[in-house]
C-alpha atoms as a PDB file:
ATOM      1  CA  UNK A   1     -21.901  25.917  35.675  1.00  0.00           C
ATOM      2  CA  UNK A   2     -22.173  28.715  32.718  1.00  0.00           C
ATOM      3  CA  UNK A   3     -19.086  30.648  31.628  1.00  0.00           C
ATOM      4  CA  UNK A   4     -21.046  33.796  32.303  1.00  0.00           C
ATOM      5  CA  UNK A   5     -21.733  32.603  36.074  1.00  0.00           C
ATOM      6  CA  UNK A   6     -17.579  32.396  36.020  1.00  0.00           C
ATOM      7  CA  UNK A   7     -17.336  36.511  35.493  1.00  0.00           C
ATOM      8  CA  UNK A   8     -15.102  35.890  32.206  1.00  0.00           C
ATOM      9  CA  UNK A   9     -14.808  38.871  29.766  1.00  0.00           C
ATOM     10  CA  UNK A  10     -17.480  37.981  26.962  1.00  0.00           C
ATOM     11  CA  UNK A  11     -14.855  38.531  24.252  1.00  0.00           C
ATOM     12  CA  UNK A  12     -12.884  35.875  25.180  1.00  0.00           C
ATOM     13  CA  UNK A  13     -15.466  33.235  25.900  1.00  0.00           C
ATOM     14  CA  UNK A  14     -16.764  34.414  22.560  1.00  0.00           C
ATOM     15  CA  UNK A  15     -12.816  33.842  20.827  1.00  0.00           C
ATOM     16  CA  UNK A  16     -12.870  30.677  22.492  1.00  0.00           C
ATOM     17  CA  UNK A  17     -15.553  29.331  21.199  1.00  0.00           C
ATOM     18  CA  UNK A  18     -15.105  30.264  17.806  1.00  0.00           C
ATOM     19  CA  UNK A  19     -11.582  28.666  18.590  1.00  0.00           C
ATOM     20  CA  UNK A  20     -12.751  25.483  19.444  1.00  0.00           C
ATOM     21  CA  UNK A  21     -15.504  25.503  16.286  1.00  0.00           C
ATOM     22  CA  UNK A  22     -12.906  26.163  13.886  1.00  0.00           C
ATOM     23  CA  UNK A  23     -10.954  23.412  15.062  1.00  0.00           C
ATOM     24  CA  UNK A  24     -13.885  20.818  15.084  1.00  0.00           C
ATOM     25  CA  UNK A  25     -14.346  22.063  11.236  1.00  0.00           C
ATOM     26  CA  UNK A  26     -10.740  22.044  10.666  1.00  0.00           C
ATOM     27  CA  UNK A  27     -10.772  18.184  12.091  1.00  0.00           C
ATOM     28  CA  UNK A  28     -13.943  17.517  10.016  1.00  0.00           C
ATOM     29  CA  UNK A  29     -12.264  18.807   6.767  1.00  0.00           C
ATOM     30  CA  UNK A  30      -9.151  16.881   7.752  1.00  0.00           C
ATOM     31  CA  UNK A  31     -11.130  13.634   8.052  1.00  0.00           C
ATOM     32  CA  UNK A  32     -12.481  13.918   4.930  1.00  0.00           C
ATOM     33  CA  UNK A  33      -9.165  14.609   3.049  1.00  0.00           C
ATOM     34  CA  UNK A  34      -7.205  12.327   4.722  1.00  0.00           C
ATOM     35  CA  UNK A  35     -10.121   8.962   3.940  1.00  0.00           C
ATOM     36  CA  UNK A  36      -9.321  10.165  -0.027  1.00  0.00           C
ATOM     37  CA  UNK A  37      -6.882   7.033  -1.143  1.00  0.00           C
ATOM     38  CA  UNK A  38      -4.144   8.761  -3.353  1.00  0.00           C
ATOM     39  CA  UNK A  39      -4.326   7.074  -6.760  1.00  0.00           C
ATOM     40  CA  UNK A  40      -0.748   5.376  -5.969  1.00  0.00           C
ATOM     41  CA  UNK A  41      -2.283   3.757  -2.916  1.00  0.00           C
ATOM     42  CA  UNK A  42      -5.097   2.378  -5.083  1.00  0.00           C
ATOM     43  CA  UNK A  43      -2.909   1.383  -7.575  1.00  0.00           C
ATOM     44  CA  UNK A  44      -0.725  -0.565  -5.018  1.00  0.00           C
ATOM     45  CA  UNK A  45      -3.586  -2.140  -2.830  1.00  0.00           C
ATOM     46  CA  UNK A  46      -4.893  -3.434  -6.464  1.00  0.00           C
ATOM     47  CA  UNK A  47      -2.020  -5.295  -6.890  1.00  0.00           C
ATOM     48  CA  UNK A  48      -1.935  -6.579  -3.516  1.00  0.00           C
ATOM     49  CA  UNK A  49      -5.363  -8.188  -3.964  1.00  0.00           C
ATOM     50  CA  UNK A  50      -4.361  -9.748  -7.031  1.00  0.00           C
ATOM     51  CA  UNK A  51      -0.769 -11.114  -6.018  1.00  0.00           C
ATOM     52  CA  UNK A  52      -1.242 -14.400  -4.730  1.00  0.00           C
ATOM     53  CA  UNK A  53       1.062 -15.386  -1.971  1.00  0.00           C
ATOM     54  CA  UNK A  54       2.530 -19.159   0.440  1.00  0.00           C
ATOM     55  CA  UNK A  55       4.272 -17.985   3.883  1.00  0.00           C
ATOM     56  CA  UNK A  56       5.612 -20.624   5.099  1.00  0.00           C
ATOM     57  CA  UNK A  57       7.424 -21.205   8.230  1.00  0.00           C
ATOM     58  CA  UNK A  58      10.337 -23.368   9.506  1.00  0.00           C
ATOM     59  CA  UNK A  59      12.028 -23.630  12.384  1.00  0.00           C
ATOM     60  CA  UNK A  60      14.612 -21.332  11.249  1.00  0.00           C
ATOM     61  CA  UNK A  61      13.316 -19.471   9.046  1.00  0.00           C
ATOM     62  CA  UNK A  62       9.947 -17.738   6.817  1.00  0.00           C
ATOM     63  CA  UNK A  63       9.364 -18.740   3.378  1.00  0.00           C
ATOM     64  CA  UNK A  64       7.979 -16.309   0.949  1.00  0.00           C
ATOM     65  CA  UNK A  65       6.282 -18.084  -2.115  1.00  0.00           C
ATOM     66  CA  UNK A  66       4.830 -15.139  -4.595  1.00  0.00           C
ATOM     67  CA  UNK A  67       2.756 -16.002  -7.549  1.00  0.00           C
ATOM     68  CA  UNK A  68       3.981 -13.550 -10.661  1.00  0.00           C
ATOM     69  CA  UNK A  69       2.830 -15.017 -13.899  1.00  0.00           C
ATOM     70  CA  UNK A  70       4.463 -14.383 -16.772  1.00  0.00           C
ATOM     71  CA  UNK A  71       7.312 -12.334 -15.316  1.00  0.00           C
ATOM     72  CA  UNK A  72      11.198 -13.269 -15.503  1.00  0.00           C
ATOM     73  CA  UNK A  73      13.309 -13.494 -12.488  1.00  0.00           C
ATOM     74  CA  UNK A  74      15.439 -10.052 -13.995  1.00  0.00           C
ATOM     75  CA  UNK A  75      12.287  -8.269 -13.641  1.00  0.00           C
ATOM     76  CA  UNK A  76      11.055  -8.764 -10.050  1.00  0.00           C
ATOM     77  CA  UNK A  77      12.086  -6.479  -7.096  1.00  0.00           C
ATOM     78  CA  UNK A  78      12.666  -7.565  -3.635  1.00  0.00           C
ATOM     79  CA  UNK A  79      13.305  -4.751  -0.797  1.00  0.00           C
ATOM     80  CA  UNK A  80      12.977  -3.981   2.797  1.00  0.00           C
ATOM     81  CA  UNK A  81      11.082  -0.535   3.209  1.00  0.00           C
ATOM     82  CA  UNK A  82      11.045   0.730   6.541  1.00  0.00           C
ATOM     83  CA  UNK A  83      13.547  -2.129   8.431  1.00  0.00           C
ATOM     84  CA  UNK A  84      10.853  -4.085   8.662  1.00  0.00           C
ATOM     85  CA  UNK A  85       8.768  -5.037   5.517  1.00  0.00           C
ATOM     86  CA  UNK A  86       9.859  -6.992   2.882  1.00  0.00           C
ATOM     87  CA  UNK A  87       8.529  -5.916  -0.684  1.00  0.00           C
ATOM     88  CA  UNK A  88       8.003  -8.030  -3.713  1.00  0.00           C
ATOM     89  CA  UNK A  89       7.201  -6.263  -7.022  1.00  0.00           C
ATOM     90  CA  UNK A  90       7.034  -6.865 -10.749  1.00  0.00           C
ATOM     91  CA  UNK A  91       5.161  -5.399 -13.863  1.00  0.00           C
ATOM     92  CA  UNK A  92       4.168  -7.362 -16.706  1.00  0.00           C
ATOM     93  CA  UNK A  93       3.677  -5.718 -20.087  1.00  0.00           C
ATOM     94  CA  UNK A  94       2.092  -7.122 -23.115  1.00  0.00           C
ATOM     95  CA  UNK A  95       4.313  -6.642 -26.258  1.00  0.00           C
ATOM     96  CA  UNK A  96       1.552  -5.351 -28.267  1.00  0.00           C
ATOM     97  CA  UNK A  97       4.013  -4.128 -31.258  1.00  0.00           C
ATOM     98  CA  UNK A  98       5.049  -7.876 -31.300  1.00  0.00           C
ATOM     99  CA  UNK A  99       1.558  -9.152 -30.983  1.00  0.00           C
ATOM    100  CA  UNK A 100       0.471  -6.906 -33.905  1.00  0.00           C
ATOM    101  CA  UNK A 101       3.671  -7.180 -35.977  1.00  0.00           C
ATOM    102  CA  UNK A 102       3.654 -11.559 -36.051  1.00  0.00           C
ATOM    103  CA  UNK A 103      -0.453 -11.461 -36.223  1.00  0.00           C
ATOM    104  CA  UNK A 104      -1.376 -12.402 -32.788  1.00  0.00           C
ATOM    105  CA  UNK A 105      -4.434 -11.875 -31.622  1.00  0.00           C
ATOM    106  CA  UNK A 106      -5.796 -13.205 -27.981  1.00  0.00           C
ATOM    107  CA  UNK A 107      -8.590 -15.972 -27.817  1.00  0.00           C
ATOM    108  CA  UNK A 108      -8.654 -15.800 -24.443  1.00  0.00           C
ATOM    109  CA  UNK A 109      -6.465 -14.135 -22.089  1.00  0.00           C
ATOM    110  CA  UNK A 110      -6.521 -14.980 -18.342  1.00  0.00           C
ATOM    111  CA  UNK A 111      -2.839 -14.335 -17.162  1.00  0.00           C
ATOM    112  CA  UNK A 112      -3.179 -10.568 -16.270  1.00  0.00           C
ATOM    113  CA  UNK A 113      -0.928  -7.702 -17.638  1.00  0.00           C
ATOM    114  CA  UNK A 114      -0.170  -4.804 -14.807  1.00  0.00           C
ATOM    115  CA  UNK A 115       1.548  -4.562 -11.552  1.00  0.00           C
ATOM    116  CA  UNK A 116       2.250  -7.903  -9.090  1.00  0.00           C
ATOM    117  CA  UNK A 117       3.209  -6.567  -5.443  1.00  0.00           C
ATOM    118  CA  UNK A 118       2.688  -8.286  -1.953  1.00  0.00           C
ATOM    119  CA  UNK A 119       4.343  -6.477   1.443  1.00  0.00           C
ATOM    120  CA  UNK A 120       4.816  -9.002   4.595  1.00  0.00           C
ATOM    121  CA  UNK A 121       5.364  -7.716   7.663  1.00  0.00           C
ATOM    122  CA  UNK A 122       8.605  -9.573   9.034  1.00  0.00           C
ATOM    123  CA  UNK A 123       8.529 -11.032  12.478  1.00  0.00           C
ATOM    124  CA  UNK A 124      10.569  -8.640  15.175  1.00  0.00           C
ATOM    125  CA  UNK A 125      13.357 -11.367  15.219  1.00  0.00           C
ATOM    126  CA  UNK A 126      13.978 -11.209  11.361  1.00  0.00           C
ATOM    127  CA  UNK A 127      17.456 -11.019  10.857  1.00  0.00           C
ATOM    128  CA  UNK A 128      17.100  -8.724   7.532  1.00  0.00           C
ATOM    129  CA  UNK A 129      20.657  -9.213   7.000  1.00  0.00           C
ATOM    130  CA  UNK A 130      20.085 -13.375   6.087  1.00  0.00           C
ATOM    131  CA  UNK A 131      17.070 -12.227   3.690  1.00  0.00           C
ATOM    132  CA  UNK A 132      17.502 -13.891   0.320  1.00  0.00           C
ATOM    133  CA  UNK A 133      15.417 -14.442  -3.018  1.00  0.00           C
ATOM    134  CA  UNK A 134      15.529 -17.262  -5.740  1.00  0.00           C
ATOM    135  CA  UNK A 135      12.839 -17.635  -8.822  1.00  0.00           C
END
């Protein structure tokens, strides 16, 4: 059945469709911003990939092994973001005034300087309050 067959004003079939047009652009535009990863996100899912990470599991309890190279216990982050997800972070810096100051210079270097991060989902029976961390 046409619109026209219907005996609608022409106007507002016409407003309607340029309604529903704009919003199909506005959706296509929105797409196309929205699959842009913000340079934090990159950043972050970097890390991810490059944080090596155990989960093991108990009876009672999860076990969270992270791999973090290089970083001391002070320096590593562990939070709950969200109720649900625990977060493990660190950075690791190279001293370069040190390194140039006593003469060091890298051979080989294949312990890698930047951000460590991992995020596990907890089980829905986590009790976040029992959550503890040891290096």
């Amino acid at each position: 059945m046409e619109w026209r067959s219907m005996e609608f004003d022409g106007d507002l079939i016409s407003t309607l469709r340029d309604l529903i047009d704009f919003t199909e652009d506005a959706g296509k535009h929105l797409a196309t911003a929205s699959s842009t990863p913000s340079h934090a996100y990159v950043r972050d899912a970097k890390a991810m990939a490059k944080t090596q990470a155990d989960v093991k599991e108990s009876p009672n309890s999860f076990e969270y092994v992270v791999d973090m190279p290089g970083v001391k216990p002070t320096e590593v982050k562990v939070q709950l973001e969200g109720g649900n997800v625990l977060v493990v972070s660190s950075e690791r810096k190279r001293d370069k005034e040190r390194e140039e100051k006593e003469g060091i210079k890298y051979v080989r270097m294949e312990r890698r300087a930047g951000k460590f991060m991992r995020r596990f989902v907890l089980p829905e029976n986590a009790n976040t309050d029992r959550i503890t961390a040891r290096c």
